[in-house]
Protein backbone atom coordinates (compact mmCIF):
# COMPACT_ATOMS: atom_id res chain seq x y z
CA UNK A 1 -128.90 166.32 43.83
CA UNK A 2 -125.89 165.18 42.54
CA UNK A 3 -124.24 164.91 45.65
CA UNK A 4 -126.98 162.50 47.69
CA UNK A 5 -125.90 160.57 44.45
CA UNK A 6 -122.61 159.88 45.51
CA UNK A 7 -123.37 159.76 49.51
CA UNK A 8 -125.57 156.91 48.14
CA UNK A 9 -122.45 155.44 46.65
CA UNK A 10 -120.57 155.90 49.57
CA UNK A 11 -123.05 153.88 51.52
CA UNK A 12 -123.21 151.27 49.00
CA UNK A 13 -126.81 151.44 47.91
CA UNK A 14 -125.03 150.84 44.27
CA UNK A 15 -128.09 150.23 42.42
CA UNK A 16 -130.32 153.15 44.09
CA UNK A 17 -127.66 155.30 43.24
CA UNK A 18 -127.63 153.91 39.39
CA UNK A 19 -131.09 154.34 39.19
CA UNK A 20 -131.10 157.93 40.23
CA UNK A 21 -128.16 158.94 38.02
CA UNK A 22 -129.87 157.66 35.08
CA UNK A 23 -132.90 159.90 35.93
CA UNK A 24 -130.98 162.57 36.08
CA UNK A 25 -128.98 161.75 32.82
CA UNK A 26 -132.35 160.87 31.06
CA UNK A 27 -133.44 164.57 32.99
CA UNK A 28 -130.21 166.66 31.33
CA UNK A 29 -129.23 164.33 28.93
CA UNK A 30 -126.04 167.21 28.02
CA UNK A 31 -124.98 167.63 31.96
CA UNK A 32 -121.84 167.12 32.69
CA UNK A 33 -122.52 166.49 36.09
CA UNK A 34 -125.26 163.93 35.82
CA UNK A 35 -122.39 162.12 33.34
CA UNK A 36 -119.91 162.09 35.97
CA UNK A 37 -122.43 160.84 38.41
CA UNK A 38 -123.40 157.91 35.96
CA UNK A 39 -119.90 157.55 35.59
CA UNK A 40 -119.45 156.73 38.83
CA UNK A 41 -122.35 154.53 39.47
CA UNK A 42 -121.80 152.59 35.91
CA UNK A 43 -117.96 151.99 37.66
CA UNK A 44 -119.28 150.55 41.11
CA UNK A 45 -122.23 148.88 39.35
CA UNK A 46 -119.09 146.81 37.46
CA UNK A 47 -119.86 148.33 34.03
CA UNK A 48 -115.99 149.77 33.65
CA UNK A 49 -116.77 150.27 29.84
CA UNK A 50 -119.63 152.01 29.81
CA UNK A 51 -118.45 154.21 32.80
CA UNK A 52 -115.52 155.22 30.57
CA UNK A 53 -117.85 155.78 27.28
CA UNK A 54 -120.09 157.80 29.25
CA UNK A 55 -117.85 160.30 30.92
CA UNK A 56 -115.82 160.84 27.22
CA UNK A 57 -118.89 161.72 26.46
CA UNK A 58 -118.88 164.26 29.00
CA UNK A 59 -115.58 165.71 27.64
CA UNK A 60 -116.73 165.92 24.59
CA UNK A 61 -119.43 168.02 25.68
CA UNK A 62 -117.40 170.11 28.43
CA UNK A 63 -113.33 169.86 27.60
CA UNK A 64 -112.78 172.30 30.57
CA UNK A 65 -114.72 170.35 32.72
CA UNK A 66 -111.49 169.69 35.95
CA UNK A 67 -114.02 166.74 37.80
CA UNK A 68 -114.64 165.23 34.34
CA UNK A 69 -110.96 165.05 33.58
CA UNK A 70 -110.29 163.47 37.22
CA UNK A 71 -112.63 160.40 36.58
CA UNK A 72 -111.72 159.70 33.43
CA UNK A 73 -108.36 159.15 34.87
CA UNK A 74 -109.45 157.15 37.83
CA UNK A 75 -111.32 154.81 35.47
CA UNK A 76 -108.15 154.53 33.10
CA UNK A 77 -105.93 154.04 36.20
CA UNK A 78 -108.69 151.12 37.11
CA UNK A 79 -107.97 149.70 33.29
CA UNK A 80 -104.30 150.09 33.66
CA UNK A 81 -103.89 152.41 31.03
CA UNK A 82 -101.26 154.48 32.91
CA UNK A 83 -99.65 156.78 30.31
CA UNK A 84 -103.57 158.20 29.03
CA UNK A 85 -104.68 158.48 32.85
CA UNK A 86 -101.42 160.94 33.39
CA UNK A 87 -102.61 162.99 30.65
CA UNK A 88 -106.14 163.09 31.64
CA UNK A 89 -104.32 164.27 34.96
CA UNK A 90 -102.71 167.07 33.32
CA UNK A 91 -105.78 168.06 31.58
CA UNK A 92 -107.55 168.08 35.24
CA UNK A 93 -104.70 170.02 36.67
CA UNK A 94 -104.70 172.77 33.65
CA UNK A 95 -108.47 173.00 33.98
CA UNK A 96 -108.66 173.97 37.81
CA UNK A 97 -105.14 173.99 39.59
CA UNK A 98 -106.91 173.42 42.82
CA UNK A 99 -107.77 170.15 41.84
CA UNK A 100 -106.40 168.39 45.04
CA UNK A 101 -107.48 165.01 44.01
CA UNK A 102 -105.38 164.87 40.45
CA UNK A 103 -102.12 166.51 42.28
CA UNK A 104 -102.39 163.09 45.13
CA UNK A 105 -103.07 160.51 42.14
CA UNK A 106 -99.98 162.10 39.78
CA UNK A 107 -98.10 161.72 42.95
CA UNK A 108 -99.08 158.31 43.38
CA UNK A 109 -98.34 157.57 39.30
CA UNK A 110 -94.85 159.24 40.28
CA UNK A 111 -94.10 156.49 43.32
CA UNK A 112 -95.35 153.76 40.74
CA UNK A 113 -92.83 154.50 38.37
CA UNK A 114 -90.01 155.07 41.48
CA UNK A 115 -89.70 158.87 40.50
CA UNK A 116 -89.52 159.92 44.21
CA UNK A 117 -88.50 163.46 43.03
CA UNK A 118 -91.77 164.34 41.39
CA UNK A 119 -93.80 162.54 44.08
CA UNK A 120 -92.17 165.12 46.10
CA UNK A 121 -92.60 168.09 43.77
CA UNK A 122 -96.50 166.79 43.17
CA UNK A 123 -97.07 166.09 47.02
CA UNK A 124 -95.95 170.23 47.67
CA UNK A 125 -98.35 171.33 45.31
CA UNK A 126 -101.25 169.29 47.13
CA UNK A 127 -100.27 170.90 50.10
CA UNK A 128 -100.37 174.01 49.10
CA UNK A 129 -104.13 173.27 48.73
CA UNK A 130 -104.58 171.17 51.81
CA UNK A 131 -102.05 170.74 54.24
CA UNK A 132 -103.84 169.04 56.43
CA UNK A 133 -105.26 166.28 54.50
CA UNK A 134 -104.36 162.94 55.40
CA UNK A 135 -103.52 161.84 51.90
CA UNK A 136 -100.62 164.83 52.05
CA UNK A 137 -99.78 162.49 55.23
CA UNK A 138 -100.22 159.22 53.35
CA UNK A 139 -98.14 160.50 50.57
CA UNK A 140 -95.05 161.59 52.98
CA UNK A 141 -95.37 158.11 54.90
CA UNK A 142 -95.16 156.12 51.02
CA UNK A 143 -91.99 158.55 50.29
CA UNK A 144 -90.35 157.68 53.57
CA UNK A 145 -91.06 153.82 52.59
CA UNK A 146 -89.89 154.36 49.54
CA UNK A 147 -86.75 156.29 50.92
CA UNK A 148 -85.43 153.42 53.30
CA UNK A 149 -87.35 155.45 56.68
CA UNK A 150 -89.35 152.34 57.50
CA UNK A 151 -90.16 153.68 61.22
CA UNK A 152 -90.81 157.00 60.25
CA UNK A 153 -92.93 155.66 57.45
CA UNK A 154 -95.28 153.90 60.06
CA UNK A 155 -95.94 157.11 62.18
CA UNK A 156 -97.18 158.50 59.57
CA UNK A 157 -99.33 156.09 57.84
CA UNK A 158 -100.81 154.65 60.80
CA UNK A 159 -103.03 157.28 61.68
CA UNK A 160 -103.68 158.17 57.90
CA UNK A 161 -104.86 155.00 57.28
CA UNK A 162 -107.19 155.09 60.24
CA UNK A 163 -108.37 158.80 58.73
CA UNK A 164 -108.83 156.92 54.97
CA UNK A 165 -109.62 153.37 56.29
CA UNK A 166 -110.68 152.07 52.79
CA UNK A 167 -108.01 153.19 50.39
CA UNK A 168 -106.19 150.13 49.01
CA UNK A 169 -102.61 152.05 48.83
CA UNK A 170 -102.31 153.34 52.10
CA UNK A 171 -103.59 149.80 53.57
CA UNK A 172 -100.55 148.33 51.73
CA UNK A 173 -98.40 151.18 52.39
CA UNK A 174 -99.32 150.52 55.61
CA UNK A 175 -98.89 146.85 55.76
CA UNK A 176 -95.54 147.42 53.68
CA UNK A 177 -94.43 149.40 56.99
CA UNK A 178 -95.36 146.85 59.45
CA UNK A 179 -93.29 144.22 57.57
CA UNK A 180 -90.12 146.02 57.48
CA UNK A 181 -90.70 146.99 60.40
CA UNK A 182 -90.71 143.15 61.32
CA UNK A 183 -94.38 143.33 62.55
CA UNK A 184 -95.14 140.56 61.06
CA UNK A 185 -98.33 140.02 62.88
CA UNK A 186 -99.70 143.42 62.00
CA UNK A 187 -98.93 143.52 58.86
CA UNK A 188 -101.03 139.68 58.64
CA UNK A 189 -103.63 141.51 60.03
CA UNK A 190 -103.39 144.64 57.17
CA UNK A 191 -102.66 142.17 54.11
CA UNK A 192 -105.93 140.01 55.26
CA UNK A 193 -108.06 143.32 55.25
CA UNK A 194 -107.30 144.04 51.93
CA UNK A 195 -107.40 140.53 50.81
CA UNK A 196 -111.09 141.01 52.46
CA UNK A 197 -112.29 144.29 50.17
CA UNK A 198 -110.00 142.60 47.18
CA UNK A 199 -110.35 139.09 46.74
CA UNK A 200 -109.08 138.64 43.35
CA UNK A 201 -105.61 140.18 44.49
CA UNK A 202 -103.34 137.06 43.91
CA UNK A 203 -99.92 138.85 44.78
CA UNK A 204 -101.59 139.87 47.95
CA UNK A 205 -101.77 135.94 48.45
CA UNK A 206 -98.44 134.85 47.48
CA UNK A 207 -97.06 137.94 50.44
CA UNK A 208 -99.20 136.78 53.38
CA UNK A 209 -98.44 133.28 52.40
CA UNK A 210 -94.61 134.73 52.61
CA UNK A 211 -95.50 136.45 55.55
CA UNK A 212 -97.20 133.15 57.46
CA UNK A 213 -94.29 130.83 56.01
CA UNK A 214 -91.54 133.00 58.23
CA UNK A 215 -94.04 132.86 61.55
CA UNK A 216 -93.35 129.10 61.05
CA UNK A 217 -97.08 128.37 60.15
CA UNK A 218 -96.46 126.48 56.80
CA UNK A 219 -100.05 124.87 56.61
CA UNK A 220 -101.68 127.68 57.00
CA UNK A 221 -99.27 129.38 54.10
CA UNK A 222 -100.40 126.68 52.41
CA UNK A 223 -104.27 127.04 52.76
CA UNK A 224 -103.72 130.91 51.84
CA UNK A 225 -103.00 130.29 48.55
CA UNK A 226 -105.09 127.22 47.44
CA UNK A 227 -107.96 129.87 45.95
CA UNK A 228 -105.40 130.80 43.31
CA UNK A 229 -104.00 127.15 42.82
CA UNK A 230 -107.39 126.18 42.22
CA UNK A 231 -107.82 128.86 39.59
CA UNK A 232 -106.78 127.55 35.53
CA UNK A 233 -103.38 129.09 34.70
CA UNK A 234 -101.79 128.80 38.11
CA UNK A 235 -97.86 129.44 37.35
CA UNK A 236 -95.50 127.13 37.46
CA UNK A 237 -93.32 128.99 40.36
CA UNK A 238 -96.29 129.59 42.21
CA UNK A 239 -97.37 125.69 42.06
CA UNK A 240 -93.55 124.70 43.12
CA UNK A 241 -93.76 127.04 46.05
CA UNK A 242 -96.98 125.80 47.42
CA UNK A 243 -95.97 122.42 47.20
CA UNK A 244 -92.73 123.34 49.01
CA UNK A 245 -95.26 124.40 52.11
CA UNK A 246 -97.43 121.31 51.90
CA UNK A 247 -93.52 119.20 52.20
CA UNK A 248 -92.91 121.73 55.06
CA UNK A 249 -96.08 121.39 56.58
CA UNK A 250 -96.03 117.52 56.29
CA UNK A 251 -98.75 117.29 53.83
CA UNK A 252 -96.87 115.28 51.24
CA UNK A 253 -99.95 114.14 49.53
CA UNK A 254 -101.14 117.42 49.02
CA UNK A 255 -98.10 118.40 47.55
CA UNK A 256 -97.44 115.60 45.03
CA UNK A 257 -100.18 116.78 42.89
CA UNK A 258 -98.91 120.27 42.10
CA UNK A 259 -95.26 118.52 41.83
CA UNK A 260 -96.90 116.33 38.87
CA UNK A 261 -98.15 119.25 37.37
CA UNK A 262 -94.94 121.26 37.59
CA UNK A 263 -93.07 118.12 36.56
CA UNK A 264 -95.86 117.55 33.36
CA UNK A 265 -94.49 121.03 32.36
CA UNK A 266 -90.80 121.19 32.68
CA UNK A 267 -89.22 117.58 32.96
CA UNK A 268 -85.99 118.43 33.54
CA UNK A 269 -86.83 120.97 36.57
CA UNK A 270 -84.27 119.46 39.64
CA UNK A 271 -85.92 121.12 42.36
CA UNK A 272 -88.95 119.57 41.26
CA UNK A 273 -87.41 115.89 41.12
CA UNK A 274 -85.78 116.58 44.40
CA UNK A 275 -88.99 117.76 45.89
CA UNK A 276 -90.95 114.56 44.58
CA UNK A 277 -88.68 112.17 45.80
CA UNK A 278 -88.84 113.80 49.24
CA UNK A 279 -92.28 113.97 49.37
CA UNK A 280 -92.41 110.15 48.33
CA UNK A 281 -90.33 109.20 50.55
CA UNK A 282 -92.47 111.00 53.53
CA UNK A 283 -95.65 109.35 52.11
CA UNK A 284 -94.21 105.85 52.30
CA UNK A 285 -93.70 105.26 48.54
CA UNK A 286 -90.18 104.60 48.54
CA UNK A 287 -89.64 102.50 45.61
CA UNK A 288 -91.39 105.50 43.66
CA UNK A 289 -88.94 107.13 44.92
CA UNK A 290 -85.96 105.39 44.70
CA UNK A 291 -87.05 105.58 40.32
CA UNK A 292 -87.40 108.81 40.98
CA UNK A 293 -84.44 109.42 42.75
CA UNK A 294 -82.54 107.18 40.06
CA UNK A 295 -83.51 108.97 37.23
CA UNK A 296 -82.66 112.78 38.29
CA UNK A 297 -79.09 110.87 38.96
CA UNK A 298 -78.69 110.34 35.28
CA UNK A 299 -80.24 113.66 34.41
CA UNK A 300 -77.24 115.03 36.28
CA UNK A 301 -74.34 112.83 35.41
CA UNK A 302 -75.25 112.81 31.87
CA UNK A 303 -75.09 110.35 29.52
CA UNK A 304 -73.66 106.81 30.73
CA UNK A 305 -72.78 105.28 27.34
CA UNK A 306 -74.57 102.10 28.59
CA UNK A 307 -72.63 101.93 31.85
CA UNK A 308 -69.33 100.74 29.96
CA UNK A 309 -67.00 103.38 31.47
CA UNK A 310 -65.34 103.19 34.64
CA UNK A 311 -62.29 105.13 35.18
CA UNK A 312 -59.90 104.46 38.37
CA UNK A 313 -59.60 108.38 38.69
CA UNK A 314 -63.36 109.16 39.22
CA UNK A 315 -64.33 111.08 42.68
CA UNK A 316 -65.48 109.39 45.16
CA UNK A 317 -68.77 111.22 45.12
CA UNK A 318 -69.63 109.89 41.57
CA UNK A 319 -68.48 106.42 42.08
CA UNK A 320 -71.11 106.78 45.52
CA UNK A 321 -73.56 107.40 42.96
CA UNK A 322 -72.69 105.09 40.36
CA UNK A 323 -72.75 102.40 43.05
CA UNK A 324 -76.28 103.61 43.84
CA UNK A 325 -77.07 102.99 40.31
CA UNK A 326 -75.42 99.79 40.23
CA UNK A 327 -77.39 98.34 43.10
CA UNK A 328 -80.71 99.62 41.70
CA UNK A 329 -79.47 98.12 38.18
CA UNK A 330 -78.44 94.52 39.62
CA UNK A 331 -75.19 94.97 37.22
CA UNK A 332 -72.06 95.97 37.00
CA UNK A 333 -71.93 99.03 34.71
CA UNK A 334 -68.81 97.60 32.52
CA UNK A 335 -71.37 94.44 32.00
CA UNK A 336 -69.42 91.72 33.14
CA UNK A 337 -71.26 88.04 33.41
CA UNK A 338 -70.99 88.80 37.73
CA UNK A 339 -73.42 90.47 39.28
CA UNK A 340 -72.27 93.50 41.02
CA UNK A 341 -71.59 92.31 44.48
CA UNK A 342 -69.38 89.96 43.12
CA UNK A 343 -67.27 92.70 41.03
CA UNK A 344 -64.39 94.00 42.95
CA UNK A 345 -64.99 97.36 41.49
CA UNK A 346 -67.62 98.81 43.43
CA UNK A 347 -65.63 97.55 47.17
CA UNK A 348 -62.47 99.75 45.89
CA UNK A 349 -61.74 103.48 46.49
CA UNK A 350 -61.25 105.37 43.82
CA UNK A 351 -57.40 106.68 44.78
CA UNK A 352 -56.25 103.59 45.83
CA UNK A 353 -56.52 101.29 43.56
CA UNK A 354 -53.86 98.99 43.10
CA UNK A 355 -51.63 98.48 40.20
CA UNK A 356 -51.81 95.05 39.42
CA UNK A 357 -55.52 94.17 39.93
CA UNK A 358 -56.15 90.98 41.74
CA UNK A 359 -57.33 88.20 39.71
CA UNK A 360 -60.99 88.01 38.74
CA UNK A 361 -61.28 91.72 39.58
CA UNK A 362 -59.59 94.22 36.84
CA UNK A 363 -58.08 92.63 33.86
CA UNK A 364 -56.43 95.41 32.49
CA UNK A 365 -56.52 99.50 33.41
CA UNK A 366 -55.20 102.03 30.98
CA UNK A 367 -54.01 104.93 32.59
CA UNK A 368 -53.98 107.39 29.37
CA UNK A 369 -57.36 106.36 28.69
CA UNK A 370 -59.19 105.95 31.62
CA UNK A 371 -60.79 102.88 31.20
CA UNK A 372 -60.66 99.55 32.70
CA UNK A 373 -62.41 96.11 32.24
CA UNK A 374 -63.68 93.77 34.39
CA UNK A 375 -62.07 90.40 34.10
């Protein structure tokens, strides 16, 4: 009985199945095995807390119960509770040593946590059971990933994940393989298959965006990733990198937007600046960004003390940009009554500037100070 339960799972009739393992729980209400099975169905069902208060129960009632042990850690594992779901493991493994299924998931704990050396020592004692299972196979293709082996890692998880087609791990393994492999169209195809069980993935997102933006396909990058922009909470990197598709893809007014936002929550990010004057400057707005442009100037030369400093030893990059300045300003940055055009500062370079200033240009120029006045 218990079984046609979880073929009904499989199939997924998820409420039939939910209603038949409460029968059987209402039926043998101190069954282990009707627990586990409403377990199970609670977990598909989306009830993860009652799934795991139910089969606790079921330890409580039968400690030495190896199956009861093994869900309890899947569901924990599901929760992210790592550390309990290894013991639960243990407890599954000292119940029945047989237990194939806990000996693959400690393994797979083990590769989590980069301890390749008990993946290995875990992955020999599932073989011992099965040696011809194809998540032994699985496991050896994730250790050869893991080890550096990228094309023995796909010949061996290419045909186990056609033998488990929906496992999330060995789909990513999988698609892990492809892209070192530089497949990059395969491993698309594997990311968007999990992306298709597992919508709510958001890292899966931000790697086939990755994977689109190097096959040159920025827009579509882009469009990847908008379900998570559009979701409250977006982070700040991830809203910088989108809008650096939408610039790449030529889409400068969608990327403004997620620049204003970025820019709303750290000011003095320069990428971000940079990336909003660009993207003004493609849509047309150039005075926008000109102020723009102006103002991340300052943020990097510091503080001007009003624009009364000029020194005859200044590079020639900084006078460029003070000149900028000066022609956005309308005025010569010592303040003289001219306006700048008709300064003879801005006309001279910086290391060859003469030492008796012509008249009307530079009065006077102190060498241990630095400064000079306009006349």
């Amino acid at each position: 009985m218990y079984d046609q339960i979880i073929e009904t799972l499989r199939r997924g009739d998820t409420a039939s199945a939910l209603d038949q393992a409460r029968a059987a729980v209402a039926e043998a209400p101190e069954d282990p095995g009707a627990l586990r099975v409403l377990a199970l169905a609670l977990q598909q069902a989306g009830e993860p807390e009652e799934a795991l208060a139910t089969v606790e129960r079921g330890i409580g009632l039968a400690p030495q119960d190896a199956d009861l042990h093994f869900v309890h850690a899947t569901l924990l594992m599901g929760r992210q509770r790592l550390e309990e779901a290894r013991a639960a493991l243990e407890n599954a493994t000292s119940a029945n040593p047989n237990q194939f299924g806990a000996y693959i998931l400690q393994s797979q704990l083990a590769l989590g946590l980069g301890d390749l050396e008990e993946a290995g020592r875990l992955r020999t004692l599932a073989a011992r059971i099965a040696p011809d299972h194809p998540w032994v196979q699985a496991i050896d293709g994730m250790l050869a990933l893991r080890a550096g082996d990228a094309e023995g890692a796909l010949a061996l998880l290419a045909p186990a994940a056609d033998a488990v087609p929906g496992d999330p791990q060995v789909r990513l393994a999988l698609a892990m393989a492809y892209l070192q492999n530089g497949h990059l169209a395969f491993a698309e195809q594997a990311l968007r298959g999990l992306l298709g069980d597992n919508g709510e993935a958001n890292g899966l997102r931000v790697l086939l965006a990755d994977l689109m933006r190097r096959q040159d396909r920025p827009g579509e990058a882009f469009d990847a990733l908008q379900p998570q922009l559009s979701a409250s909470g977006a982070p700040h990197a991830l809203r910088v990198y989108a809008a650096d598709l939408a610039l790449l893809a030529g889409r400068s007014q969608d990327a403004l937007p997620l620049l204003r936002e970025a820019l709303a929550e750290r000011p003095g990010d320069g990428h971000v600046l940079a990336a909003i004057g660009e993207a003004w400057q493609r849509s047309g707005d150039r005075a926008d960004a000109m102020a723009r442009s102006m103002r991340r100037s300052r943020l990097r030369l510091g503080s001007m003390r009003s624009g009364r400093r000029a020194c005859a030893s200044t590079t020639a990059i900084r006078r460029r940009r003070w000149r900028w300045w000066i022609a956005g300003s309308g005025r010569c940055p010592n303040r003289c009554p001219r306006r700048w055009r008709a300064c003879a500062w801005p006309t001279w370079p910086a290391t060859r500037m003469p030492r008796r200033p012509r008249p009307n240009a530079w009065s006077r120029c102190s060498r241990a100070t630095g400064r000079a006045r306009c006349g």
